[in-house]
PDB file of N, CA and C in Angstrom:
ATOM      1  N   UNK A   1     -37.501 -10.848  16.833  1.00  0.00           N
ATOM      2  CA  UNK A   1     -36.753 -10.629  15.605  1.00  0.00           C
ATOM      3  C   UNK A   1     -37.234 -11.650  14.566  1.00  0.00           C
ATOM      4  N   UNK A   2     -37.517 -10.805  13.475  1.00  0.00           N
ATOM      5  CA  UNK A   2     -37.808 -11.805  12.453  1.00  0.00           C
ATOM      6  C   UNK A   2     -36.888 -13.100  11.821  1.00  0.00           C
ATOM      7  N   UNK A   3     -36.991 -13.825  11.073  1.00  0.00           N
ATOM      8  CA  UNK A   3     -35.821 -14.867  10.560  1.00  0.00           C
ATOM      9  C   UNK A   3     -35.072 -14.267   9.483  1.00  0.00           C
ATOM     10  N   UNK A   4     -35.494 -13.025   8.661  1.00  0.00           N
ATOM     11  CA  UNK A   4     -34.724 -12.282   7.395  1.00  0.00           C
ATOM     12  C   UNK A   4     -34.636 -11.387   8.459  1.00  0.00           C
ATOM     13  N   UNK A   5     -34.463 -10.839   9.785  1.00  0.00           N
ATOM     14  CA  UNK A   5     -33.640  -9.863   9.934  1.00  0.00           C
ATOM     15  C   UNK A   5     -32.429 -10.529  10.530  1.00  0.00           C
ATOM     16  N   UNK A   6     -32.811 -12.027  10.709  1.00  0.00           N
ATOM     17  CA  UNK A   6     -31.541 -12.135  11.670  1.00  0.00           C
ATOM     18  C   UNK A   6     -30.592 -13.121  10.301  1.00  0.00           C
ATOM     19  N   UNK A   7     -31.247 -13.406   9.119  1.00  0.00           N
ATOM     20  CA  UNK A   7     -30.092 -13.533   8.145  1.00  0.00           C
ATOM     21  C   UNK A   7     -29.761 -12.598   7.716  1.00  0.00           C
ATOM     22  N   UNK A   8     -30.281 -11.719   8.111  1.00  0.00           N
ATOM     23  CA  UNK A   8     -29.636  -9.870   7.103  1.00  0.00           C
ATOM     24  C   UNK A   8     -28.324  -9.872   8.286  1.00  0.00           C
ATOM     25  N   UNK A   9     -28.835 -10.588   9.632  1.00  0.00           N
ATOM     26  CA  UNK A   9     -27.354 -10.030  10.406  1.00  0.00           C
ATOM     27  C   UNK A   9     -25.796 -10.418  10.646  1.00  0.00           C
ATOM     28  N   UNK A  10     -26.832 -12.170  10.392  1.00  0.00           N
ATOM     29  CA  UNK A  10     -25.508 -13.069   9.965  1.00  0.00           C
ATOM     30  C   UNK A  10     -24.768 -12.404   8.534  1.00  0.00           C
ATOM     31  N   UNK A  11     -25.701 -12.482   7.437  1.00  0.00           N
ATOM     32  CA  UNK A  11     -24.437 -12.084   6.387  1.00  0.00           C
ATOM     33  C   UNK A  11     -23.968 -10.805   6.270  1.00  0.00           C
ATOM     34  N   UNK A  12     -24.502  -9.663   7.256  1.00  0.00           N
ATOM     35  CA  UNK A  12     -23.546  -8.854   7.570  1.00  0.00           C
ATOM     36  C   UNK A  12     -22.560  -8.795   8.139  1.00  0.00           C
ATOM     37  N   UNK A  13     -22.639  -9.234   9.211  1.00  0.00           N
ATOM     38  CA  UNK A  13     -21.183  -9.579  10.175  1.00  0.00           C
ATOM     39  C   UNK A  13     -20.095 -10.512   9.420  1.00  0.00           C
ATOM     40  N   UNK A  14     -20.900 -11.753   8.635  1.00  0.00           N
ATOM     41  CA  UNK A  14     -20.180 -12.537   7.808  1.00  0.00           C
ATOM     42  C   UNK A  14     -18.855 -11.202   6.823  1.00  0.00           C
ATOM     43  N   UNK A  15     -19.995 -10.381   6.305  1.00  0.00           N
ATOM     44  CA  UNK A  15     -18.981  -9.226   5.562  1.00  0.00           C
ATOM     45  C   UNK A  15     -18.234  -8.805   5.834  1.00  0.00           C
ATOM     46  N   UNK A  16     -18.452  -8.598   7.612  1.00  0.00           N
ATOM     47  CA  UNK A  16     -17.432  -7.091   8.374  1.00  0.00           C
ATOM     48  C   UNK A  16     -16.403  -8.127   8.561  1.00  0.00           C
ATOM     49  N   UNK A  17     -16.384  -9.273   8.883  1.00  0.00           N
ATOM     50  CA  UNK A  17     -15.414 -10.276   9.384  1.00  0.00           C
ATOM     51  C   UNK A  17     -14.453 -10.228   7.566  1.00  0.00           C
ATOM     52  N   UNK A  18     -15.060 -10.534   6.993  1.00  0.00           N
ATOM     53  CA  UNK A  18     -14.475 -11.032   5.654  1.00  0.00           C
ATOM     54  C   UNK A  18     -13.868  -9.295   5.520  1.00  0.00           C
ATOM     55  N   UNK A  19     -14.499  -8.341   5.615  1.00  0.00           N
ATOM     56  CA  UNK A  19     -13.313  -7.188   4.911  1.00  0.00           C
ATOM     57  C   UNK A  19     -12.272  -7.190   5.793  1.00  0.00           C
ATOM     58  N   UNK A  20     -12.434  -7.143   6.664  1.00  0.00           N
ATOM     59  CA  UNK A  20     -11.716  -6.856   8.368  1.00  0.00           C
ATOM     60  C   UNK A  20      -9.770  -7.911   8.070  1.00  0.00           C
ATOM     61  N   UNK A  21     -10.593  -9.347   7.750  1.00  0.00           N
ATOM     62  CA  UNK A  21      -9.646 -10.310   7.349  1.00  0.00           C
ATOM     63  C   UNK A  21      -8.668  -9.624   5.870  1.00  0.00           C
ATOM     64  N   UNK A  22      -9.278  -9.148   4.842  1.00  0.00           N
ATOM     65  CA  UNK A  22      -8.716  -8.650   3.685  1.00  0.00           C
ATOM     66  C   UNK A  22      -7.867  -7.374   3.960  1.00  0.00           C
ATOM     67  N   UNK A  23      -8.071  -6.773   4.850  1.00  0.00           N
ATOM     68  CA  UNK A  23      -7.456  -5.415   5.091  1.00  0.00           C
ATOM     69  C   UNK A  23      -6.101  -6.267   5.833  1.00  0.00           C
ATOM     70  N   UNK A  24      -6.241  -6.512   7.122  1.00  0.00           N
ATOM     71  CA  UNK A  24      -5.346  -7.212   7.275  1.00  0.00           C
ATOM     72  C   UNK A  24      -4.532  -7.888   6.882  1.00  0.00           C
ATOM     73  N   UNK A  25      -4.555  -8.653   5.828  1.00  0.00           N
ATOM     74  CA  UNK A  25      -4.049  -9.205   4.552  1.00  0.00           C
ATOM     75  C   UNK A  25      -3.181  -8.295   4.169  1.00  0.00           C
ATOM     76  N   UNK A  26      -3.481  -7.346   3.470  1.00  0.00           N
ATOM     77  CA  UNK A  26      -3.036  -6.764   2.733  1.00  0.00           C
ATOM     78  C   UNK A  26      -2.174  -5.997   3.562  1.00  0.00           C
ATOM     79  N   UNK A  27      -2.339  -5.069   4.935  1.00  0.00           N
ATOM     80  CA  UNK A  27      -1.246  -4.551   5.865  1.00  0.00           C
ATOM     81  C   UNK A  27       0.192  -5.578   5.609  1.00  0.00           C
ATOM     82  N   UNK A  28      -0.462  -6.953   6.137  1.00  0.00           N
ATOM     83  CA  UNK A  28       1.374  -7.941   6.307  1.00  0.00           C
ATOM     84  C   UNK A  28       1.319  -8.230   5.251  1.00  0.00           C
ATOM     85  N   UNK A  29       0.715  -8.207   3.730  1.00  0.00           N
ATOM     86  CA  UNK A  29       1.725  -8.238   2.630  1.00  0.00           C
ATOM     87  C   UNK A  29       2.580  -6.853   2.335  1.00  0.00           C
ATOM     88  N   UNK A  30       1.717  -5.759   2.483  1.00  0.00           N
ATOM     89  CA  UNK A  30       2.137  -4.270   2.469  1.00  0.00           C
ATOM     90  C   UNK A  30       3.971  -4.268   3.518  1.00  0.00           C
ATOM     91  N   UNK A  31       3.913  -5.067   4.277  1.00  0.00           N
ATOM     92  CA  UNK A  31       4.757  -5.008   5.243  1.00  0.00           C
ATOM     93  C   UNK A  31       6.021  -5.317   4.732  1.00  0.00           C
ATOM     94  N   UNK A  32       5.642  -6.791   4.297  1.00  0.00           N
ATOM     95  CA  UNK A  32       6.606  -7.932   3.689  1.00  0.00           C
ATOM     96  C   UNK A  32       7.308  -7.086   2.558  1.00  0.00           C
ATOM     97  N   UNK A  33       6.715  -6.867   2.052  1.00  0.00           N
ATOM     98  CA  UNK A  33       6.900  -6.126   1.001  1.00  0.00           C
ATOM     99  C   UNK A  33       7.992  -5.173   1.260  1.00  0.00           C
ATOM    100  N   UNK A  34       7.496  -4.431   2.174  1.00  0.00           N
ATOM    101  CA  UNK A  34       8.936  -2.959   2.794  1.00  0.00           C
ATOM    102  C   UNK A  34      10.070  -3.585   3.316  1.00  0.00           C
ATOM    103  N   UNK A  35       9.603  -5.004   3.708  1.00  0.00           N
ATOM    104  CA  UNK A  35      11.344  -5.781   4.530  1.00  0.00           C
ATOM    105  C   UNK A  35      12.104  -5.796   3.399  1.00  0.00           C
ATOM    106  N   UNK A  36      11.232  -6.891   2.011  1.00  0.00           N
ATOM    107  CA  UNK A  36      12.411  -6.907   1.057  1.00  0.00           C
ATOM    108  C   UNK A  36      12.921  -5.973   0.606  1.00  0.00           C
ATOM    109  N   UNK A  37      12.187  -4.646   0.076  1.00  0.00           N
ATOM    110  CA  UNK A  37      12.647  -3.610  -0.480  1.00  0.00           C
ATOM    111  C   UNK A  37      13.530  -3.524   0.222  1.00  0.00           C
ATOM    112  N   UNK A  38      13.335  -3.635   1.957  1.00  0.00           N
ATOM    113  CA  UNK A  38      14.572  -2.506   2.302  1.00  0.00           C
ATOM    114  C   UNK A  38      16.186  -3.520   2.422  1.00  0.00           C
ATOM    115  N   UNK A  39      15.399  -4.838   2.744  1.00  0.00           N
ATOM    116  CA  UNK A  39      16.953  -5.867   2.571  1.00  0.00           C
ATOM    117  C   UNK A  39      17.228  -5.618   0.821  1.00  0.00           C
ATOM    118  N   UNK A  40      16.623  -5.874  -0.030  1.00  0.00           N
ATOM    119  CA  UNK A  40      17.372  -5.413  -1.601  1.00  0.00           C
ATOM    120  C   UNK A  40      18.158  -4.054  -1.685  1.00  0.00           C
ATOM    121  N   UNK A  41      17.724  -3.056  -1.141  1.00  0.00           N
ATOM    122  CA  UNK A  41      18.217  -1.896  -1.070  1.00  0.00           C
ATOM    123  C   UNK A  41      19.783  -2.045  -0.541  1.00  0.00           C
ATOM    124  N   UNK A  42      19.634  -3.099   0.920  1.00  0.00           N
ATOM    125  CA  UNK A  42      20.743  -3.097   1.830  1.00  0.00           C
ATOM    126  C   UNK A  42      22.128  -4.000   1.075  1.00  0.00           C
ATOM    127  N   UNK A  43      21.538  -4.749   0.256  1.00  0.00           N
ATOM    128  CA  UNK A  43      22.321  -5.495  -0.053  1.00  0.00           C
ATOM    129  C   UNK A  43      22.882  -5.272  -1.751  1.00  0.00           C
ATOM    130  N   UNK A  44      21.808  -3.996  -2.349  1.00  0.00           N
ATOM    131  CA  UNK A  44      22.595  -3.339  -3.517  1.00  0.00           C
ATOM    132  C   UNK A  44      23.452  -2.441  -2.974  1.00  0.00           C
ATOM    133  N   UNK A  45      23.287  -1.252  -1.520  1.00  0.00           N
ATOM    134  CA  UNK A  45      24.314  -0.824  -1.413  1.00  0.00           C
ATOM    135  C   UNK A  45      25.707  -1.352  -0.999  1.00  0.00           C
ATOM    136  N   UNK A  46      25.293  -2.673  -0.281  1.00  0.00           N
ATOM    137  CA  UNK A  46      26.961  -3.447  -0.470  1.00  0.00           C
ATOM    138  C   UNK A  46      27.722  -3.578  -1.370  1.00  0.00           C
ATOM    139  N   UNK A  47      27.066  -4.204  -2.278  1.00  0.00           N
ATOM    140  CA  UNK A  47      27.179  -4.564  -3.848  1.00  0.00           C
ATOM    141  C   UNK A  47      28.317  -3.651  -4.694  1.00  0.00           C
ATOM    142  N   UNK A  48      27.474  -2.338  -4.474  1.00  0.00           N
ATOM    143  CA  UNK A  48      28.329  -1.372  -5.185  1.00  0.00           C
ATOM    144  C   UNK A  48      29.318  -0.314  -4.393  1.00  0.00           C
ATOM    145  N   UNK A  49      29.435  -0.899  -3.314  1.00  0.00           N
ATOM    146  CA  UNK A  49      30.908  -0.407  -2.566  1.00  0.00           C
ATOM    147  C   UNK A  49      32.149  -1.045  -3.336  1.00  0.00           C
TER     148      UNK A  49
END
């Protein structure tokens, strides 16, 4: 293996790791996100009983 194929492989994997990490990210903010909605929700319908 040449030395530019095996940096073509490192900063690929470097990539798949780095999107891999961002997706994930974004799932448990996506998540967080639905708890509060659904505790704000829970706690406006108290509210207006």
């Amino acid at each position: 293996m040449t030395k530019i194929m095996s940096i073509l492989i490192v900063c690929s994997s470097q990539l798949s790791v780095s999107t891999i990490v961002q997706v994930v990210g974004i799932i448990l903010s996506l998540h967080a996100a639905t708890k509060i909605s659904s505790r704000a929700q829970g706690i406006a319908t108290v509210a207006s009983r």
